[in-house]
C-alpha atoms as a PDB file:
ATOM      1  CA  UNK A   1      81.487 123.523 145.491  1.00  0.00           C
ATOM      2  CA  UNK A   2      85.268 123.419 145.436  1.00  0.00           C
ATOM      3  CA  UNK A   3      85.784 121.487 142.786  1.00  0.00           C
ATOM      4  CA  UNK A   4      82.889 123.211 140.502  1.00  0.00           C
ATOM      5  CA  UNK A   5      84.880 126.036 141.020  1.00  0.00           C
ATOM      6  CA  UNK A   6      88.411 124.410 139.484  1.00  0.00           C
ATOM      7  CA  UNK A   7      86.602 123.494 136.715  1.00  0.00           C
ATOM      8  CA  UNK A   8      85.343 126.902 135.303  1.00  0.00           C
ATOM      9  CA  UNK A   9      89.414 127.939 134.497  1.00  0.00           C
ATOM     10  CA  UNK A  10      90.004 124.651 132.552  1.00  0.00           C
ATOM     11  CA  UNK A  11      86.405 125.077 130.485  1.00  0.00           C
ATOM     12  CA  UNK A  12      87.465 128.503 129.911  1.00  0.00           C
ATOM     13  CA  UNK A  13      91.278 127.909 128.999  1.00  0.00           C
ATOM     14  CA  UNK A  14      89.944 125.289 126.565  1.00  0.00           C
ATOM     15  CA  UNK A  15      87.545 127.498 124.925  1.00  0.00           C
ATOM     16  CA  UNK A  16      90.042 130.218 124.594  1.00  0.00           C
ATOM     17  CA  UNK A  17      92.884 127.989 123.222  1.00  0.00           C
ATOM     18  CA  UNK A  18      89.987 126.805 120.562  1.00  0.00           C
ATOM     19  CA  UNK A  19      88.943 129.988 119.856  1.00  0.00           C
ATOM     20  CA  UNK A  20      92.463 131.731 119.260  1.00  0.00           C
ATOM     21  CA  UNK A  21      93.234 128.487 116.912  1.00  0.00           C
ATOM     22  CA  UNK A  22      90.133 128.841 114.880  1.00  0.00           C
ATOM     23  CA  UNK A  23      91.087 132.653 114.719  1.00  0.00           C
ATOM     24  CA  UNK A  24      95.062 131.351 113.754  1.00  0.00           C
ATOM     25  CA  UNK A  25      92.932 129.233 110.838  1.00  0.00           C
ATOM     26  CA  UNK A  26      91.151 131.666 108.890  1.00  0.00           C
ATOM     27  CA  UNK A  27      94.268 134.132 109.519  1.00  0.00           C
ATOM     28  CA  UNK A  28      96.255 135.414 106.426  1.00  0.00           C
ATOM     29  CA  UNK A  29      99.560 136.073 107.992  1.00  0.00           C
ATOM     30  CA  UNK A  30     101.332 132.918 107.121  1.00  0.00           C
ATOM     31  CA  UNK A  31     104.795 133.741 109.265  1.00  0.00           C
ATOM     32  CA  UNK A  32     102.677 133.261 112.255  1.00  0.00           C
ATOM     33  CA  UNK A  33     100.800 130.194 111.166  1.00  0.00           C
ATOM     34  CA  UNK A  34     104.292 128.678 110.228  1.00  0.00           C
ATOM     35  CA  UNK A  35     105.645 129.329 113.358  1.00  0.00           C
ATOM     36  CA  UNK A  36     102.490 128.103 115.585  1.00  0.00           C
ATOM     37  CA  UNK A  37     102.479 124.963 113.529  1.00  0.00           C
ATOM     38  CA  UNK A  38     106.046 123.943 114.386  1.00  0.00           C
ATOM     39  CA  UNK A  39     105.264 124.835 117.665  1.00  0.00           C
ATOM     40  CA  UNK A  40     102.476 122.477 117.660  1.00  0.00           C
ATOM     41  CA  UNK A  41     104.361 119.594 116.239  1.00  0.00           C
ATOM     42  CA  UNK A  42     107.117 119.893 119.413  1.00  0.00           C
ATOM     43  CA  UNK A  43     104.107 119.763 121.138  1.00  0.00           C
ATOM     44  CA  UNK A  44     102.905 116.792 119.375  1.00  0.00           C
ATOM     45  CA  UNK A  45     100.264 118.196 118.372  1.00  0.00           C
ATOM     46  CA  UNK A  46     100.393 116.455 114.937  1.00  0.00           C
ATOM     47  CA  UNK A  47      96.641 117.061 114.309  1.00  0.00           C
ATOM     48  CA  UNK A  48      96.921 121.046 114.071  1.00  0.00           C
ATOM     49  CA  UNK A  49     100.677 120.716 112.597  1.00  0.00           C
ATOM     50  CA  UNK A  50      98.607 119.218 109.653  1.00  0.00           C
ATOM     51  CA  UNK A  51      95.914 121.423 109.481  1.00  0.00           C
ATOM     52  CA  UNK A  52      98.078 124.968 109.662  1.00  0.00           C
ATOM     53  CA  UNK A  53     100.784 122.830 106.867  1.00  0.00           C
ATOM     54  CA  UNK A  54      98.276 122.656 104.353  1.00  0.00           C
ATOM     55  CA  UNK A  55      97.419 126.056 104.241  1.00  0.00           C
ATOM     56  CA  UNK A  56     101.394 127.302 104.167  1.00  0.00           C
ATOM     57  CA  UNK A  57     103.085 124.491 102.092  1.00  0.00           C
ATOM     58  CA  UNK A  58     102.028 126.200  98.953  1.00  0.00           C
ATOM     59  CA  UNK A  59     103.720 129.214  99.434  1.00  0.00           C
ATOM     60  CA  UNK A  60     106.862 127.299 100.328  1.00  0.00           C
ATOM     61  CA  UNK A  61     107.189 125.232  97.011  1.00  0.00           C
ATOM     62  CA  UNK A  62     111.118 124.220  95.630  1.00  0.00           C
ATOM     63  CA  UNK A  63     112.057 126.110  98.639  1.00  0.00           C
ATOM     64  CA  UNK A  64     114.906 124.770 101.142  1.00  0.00           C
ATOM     65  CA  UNK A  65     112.816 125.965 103.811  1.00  0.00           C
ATOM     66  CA  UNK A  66     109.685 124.124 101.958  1.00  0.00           C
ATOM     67  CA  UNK A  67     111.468 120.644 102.789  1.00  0.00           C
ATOM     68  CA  UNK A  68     111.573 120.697 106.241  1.00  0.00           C
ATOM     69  CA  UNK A  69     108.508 121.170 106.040  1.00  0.00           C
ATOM     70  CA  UNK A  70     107.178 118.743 103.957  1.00  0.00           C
ATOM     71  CA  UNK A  71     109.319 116.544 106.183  1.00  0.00           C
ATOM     72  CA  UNK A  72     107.480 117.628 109.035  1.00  0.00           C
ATOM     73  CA  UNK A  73     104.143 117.581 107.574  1.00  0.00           C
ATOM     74  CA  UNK A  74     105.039 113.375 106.687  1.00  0.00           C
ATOM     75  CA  UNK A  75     106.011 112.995 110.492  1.00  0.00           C
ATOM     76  CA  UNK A  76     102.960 114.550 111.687  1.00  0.00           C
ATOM     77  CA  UNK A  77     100.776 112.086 109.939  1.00  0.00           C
ATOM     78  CA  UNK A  78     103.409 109.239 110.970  1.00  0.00           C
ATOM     79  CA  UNK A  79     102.797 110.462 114.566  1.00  0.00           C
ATOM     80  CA  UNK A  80      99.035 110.548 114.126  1.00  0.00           C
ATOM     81  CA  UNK A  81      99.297 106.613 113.392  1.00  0.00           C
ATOM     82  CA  UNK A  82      98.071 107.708 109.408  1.00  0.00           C
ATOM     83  CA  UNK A  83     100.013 105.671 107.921  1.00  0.00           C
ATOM     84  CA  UNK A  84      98.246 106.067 104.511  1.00  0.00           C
ATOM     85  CA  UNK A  85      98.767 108.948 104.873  1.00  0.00           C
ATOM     86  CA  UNK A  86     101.862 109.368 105.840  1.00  0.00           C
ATOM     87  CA  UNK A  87     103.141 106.363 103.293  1.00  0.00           C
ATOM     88  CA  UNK A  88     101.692 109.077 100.409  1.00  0.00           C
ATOM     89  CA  UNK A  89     103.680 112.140 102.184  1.00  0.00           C
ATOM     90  CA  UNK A  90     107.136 110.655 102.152  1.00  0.00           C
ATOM     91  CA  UNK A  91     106.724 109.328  99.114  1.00  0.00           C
ATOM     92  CA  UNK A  92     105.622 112.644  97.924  1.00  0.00           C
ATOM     93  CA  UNK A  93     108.783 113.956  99.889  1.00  0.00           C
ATOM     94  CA  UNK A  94     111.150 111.274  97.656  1.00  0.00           C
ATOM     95  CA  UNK A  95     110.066 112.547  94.184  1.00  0.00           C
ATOM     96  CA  UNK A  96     110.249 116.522  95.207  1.00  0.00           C
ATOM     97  CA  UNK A  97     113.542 116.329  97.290  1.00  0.00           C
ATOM     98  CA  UNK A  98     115.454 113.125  96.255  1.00  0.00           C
ATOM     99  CA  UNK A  99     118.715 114.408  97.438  1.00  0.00           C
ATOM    100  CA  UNK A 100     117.612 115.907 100.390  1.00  0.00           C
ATOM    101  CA  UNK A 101     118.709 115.440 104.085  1.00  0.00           C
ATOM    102  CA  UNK A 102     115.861 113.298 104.362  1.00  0.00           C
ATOM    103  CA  UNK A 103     115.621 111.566 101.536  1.00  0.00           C
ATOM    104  CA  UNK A 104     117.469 108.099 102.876  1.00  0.00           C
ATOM    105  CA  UNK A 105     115.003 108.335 105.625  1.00  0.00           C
ATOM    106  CA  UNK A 106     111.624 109.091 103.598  1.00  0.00           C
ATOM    107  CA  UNK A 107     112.662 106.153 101.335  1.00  0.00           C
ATOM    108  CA  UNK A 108     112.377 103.801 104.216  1.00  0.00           C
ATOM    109  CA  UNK A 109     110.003 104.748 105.967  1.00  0.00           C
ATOM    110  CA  UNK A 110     107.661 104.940 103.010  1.00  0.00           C
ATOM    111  CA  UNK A 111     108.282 101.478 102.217  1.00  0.00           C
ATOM    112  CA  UNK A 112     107.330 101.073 106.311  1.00  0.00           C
ATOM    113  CA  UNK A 113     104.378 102.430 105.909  1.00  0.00           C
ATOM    114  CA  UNK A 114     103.443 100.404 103.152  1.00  0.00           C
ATOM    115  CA  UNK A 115     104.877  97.351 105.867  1.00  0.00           C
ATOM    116  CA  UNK A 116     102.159  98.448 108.866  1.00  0.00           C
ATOM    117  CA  UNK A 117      99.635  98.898 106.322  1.00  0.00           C
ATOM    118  CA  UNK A 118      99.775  95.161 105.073  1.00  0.00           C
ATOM    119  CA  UNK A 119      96.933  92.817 106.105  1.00  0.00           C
ATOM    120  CA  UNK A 120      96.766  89.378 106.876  1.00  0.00           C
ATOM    121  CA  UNK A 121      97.472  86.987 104.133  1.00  0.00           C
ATOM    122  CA  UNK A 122      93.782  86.198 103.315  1.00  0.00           C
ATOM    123  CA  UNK A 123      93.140  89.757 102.307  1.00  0.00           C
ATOM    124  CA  UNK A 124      94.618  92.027  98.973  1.00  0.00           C
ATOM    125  CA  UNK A 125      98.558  92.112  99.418  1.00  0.00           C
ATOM    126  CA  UNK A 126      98.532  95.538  97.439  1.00  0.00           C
ATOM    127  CA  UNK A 127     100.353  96.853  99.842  1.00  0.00           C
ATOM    128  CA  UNK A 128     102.495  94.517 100.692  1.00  0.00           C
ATOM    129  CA  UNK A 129     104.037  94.520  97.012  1.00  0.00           C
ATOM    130  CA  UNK A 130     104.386  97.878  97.760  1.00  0.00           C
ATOM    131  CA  UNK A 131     106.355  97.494 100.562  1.00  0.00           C
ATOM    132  CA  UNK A 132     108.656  94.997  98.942  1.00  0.00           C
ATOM    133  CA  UNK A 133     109.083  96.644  96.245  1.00  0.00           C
ATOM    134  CA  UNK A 134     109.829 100.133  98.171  1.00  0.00           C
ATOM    135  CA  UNK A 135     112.235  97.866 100.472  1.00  0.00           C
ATOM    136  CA  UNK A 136     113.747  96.697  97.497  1.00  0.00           C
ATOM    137  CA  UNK A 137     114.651  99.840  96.319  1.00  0.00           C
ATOM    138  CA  UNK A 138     115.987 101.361  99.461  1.00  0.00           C
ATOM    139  CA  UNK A 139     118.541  98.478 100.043  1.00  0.00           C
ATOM    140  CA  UNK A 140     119.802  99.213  96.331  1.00  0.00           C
ATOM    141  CA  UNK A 141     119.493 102.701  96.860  1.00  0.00           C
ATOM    142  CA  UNK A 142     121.085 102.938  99.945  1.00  0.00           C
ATOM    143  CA  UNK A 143     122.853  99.441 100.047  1.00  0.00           C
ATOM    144  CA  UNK A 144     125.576 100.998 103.302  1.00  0.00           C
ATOM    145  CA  UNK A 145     122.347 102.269 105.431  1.00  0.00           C
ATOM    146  CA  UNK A 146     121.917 100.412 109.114  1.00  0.00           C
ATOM    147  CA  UNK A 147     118.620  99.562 107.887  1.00  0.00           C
ATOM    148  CA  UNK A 148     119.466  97.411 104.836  1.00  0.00           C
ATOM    149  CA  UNK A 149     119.763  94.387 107.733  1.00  0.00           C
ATOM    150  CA  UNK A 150     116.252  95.225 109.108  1.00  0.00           C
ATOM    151  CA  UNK A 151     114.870  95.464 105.201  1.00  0.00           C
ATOM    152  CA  UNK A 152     115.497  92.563 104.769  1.00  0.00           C
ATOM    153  CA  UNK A 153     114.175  90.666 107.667  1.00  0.00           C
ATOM    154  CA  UNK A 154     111.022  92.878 106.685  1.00  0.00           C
ATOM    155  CA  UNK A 155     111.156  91.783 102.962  1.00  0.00           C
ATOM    156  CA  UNK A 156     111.643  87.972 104.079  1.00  0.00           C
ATOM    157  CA  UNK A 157     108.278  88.065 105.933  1.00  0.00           C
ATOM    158  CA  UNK A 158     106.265  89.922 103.342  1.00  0.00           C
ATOM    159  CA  UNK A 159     107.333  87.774 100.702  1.00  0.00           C
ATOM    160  CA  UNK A 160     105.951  85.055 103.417  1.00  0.00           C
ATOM    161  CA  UNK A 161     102.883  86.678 103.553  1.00  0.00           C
ATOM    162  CA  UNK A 162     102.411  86.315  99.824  1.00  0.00           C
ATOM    163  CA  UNK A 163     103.322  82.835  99.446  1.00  0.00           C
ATOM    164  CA  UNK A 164     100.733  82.147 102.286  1.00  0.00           C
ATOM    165  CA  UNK A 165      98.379  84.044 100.233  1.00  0.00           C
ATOM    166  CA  UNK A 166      99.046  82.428  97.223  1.00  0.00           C
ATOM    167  CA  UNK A 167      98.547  79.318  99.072  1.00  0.00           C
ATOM    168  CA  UNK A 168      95.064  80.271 100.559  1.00  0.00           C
ATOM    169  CA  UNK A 169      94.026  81.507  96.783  1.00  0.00           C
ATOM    170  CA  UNK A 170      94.809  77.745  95.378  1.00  0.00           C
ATOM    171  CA  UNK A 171      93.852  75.919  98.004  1.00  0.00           C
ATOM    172  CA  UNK A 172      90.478  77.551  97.517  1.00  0.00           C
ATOM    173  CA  UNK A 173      90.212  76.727  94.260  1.00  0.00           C
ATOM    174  CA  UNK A 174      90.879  72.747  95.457  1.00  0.00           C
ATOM    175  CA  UNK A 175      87.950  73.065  98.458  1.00  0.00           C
ATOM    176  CA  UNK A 176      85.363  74.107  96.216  1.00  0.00           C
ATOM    177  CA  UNK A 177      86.258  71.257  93.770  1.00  0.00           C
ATOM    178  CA  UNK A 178      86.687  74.060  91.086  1.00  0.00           C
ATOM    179  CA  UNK A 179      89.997  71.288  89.863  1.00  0.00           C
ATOM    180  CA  UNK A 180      90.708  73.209  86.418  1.00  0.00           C
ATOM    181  CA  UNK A 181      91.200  76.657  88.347  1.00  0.00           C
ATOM    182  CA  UNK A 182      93.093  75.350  90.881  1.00  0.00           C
ATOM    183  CA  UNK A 183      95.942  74.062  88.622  1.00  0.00           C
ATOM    184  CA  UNK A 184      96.372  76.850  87.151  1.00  0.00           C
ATOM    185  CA  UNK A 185      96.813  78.583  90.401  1.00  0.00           C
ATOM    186  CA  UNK A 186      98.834  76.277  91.756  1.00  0.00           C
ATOM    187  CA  UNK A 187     101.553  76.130  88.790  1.00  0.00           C
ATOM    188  CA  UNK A 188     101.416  80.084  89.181  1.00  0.00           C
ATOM    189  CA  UNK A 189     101.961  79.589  93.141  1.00  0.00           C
ATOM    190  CA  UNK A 190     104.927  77.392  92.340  1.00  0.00           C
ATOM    191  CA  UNK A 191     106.667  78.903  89.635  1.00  0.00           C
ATOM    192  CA  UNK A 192     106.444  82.147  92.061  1.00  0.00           C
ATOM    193  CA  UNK A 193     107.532  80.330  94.583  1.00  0.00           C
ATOM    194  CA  UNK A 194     109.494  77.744  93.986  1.00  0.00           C
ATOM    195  CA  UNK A 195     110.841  77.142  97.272  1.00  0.00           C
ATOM    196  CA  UNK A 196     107.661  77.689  99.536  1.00  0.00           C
ATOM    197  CA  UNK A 197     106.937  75.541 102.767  1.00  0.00           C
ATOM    198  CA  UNK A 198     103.822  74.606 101.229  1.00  0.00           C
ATOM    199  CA  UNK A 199     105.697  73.261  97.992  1.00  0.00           C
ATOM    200  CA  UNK A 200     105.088  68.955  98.979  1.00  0.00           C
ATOM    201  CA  UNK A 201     101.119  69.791 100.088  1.00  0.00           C
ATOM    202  CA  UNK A 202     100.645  72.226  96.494  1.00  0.00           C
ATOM    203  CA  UNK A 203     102.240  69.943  94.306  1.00  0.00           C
ATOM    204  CA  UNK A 204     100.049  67.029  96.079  1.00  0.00           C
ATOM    205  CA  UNK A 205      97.058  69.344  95.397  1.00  0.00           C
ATOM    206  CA  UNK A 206      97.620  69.772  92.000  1.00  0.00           C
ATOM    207  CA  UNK A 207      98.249  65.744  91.000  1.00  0.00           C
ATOM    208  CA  UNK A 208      94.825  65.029  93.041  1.00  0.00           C
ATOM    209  CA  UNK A 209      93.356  68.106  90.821  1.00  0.00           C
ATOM    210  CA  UNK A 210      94.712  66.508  87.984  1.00  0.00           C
ATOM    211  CA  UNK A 211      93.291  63.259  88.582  1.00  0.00           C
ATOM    212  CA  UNK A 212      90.253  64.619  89.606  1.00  0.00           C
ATOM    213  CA  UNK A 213      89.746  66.936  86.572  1.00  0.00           C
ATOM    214  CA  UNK A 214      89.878  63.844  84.883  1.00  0.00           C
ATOM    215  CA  UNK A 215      87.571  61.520  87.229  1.00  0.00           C
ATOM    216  CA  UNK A 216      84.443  64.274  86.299  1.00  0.00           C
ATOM    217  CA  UNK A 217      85.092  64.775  82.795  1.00  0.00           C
ATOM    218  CA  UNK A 218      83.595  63.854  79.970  1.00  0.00           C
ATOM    219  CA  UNK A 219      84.313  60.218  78.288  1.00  0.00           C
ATOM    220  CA  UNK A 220      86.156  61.728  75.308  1.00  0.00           C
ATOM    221  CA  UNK A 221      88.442  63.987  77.619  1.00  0.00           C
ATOM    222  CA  UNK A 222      89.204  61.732  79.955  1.00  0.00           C
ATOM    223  CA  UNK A 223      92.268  59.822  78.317  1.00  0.00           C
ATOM    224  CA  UNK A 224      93.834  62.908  77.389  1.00  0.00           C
ATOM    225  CA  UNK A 225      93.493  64.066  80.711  1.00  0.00           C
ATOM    226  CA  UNK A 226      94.736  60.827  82.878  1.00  0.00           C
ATOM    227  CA  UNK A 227      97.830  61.146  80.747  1.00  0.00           C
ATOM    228  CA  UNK A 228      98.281  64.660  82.227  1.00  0.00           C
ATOM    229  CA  UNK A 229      97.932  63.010  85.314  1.00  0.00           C
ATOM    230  CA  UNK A 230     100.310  60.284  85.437  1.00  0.00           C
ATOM    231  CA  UNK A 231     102.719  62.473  84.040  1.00  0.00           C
ATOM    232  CA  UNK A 232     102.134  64.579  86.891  1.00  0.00           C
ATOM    233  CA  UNK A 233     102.566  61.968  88.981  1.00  0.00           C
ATOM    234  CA  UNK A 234     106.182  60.852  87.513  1.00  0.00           C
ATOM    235  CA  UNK A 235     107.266  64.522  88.637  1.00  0.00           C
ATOM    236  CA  UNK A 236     105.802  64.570  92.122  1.00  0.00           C
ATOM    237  CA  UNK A 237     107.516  61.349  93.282  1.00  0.00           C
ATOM    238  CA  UNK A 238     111.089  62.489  91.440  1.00  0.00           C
ATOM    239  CA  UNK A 239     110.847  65.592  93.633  1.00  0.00           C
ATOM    240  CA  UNK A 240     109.476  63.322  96.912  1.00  0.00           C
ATOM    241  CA  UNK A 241     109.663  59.682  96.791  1.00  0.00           C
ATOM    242  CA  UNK A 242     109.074  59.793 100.518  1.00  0.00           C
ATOM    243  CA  UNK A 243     106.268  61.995 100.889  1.00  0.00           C
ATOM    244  CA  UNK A 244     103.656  61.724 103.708  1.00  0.00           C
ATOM    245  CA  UNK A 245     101.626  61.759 101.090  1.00  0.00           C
ATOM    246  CA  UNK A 246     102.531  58.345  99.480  1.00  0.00           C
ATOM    247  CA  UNK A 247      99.540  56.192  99.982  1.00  0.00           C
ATOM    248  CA  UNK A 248      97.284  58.705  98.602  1.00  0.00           C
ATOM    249  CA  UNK A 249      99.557  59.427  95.455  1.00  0.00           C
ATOM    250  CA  UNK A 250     100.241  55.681  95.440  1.00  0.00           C
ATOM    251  CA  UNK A 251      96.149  55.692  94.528  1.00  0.00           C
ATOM    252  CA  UNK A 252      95.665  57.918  92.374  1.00  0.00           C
ATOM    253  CA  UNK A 253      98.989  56.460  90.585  1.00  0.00           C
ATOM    254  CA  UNK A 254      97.198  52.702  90.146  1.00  0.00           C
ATOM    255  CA  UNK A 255      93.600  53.728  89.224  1.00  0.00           C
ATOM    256  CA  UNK A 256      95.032  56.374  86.746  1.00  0.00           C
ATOM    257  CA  UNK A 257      97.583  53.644  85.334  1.00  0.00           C
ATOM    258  CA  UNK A 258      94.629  50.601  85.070  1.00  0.00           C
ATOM    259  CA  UNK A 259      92.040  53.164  83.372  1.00  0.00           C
ATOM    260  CA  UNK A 260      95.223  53.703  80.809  1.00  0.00           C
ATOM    261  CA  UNK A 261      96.224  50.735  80.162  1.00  0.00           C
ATOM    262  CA  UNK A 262      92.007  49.299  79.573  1.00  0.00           C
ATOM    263  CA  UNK A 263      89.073  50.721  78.775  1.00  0.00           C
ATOM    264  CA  UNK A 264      87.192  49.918  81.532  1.00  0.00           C
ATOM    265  CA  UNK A 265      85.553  53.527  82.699  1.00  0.00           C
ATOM    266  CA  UNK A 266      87.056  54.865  85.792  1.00  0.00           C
ATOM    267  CA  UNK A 267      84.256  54.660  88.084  1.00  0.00           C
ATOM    268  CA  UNK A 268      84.050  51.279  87.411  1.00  0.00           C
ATOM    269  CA  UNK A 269      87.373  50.242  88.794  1.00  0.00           C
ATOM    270  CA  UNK A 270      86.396  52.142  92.072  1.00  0.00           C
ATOM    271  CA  UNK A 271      83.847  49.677  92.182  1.00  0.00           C
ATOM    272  CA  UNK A 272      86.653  46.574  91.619  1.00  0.00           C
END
């Protein structure tokens, strides 16, 4: 019976504390709603700071007082976890108040946002482009900041994050014997990243796509085609004449050589 009886002042301190917001909502006198919501956001109560900030930012446009509030309108949806949201807000912030007290600040941290919002490599890396690019731009915008260091341990593994993806994307291509397609992504993959971990296994990929293409063409392509492919070859073992891949290259080297030099139809000298 005791305890039903604790719980009637908490139901009815909740409803009352809804009732007076819902009241502070619909409420014209903007001073008040001002005040309340940077009350609520020293709270952290970045849900209602949000809600009462859309209603008064308006009236606070190219104001000084206006940018601390935007400012703490972005860190109430950074609180929230919004990072979308947020991301939009200080970037927002950047183009009204670009010389601002918090302009160094917005800069990075929209270009953070961007960061938390990447996904894994397999997915679109919209954002993550975004990030690099916003990290980019801080460091040369700000190149003295105590953050440039961090930016660019950030920037080093979204630009990983690509290169993986751009890895996944061609490798693709290869597993679903679609060799044309996958060339052409791997020479993109490459010549955006010339100096991936994945550079031995791509350029691999894309001799055995080569040699491939060529195995399933048609008779009159073919030649044309194993030429591509030896001279493919030539470039992969200048750039790794000790590759783990050797025996396999070493193959595709002699079969594409003997069809070449004869005219004895490459599925015949499987065969031999």
């Amino acid at each position: 019976m005791r305890f039903r009886f604790l719980i009637i002042p908490v139901v009815f301190l909740l409803v009352t504390s809804c009732s007076e917001y819902e009241k502070l909502l619909k409420s014209t006198d903007f001073d008040l709603k001002k005040t309340r919501a940077l009350e609520y956001y020293n709270e952290g109560k970045y849900v209602k700071t949000t809600e009462l900030l859309r209603q008064v930012l308006p009236r606070y446009r190219a104001t000084e007082e206006g940018e601390e509030l935007n400012w703490i309108n972005a860190q109430s949806y950074y609180g929230m976890k919004d990072y979308i949201m947020a991301g939009t807000q200080f970037k927002m912030f950047v183009d009204q108040f670009p010389f601002g007290k918090h302009a160094e600040e917005a800069h990075y941290l929209a270009a953070y946002c961007d960061y938390l919002n990447s996904p894994r490599p397999e997915l679109d890396q919209e954002n993550t482009k975004n990030a690099i690019e916003g990290f980019n731009i801080f460091i040369n915008k700000f190149p003295h900041s105590p953050k440039v260091d961090e930016c660019r341990t950030l920037l080093k593994e979204m630009e990983e994050r690509l290169v993986e993806k751009n890895y996944r994307s061609a490798r693709l291509y290869y597993d679903m014997k679609e060799y044309k397609s996958a060339v052409v992504a791997i020479n993109n993959s490459l010549k955006n990243y010339a100096n991936s971990k994945y550079r031995e296994e791509m350029m691999f990929l894309k001799l055995n796509s080569l040699y491939l293409y060529a195995f399933y063409s048609m008779a009159d392509k073919q030649k044309s085609r194993y030429q591509d492919t030896l001279d493919d070859y030539y470039s992969f073992m200048e750039e790794y004449p000790e590759s783990k891949y050797s025996k396999d290259v070493k193959s595709i080297y002699q079969k594409t050589d003997k069809y070449l030099k004869s005219a004895i139809p490459v599925d015949q000298l499987n065969k031999q």
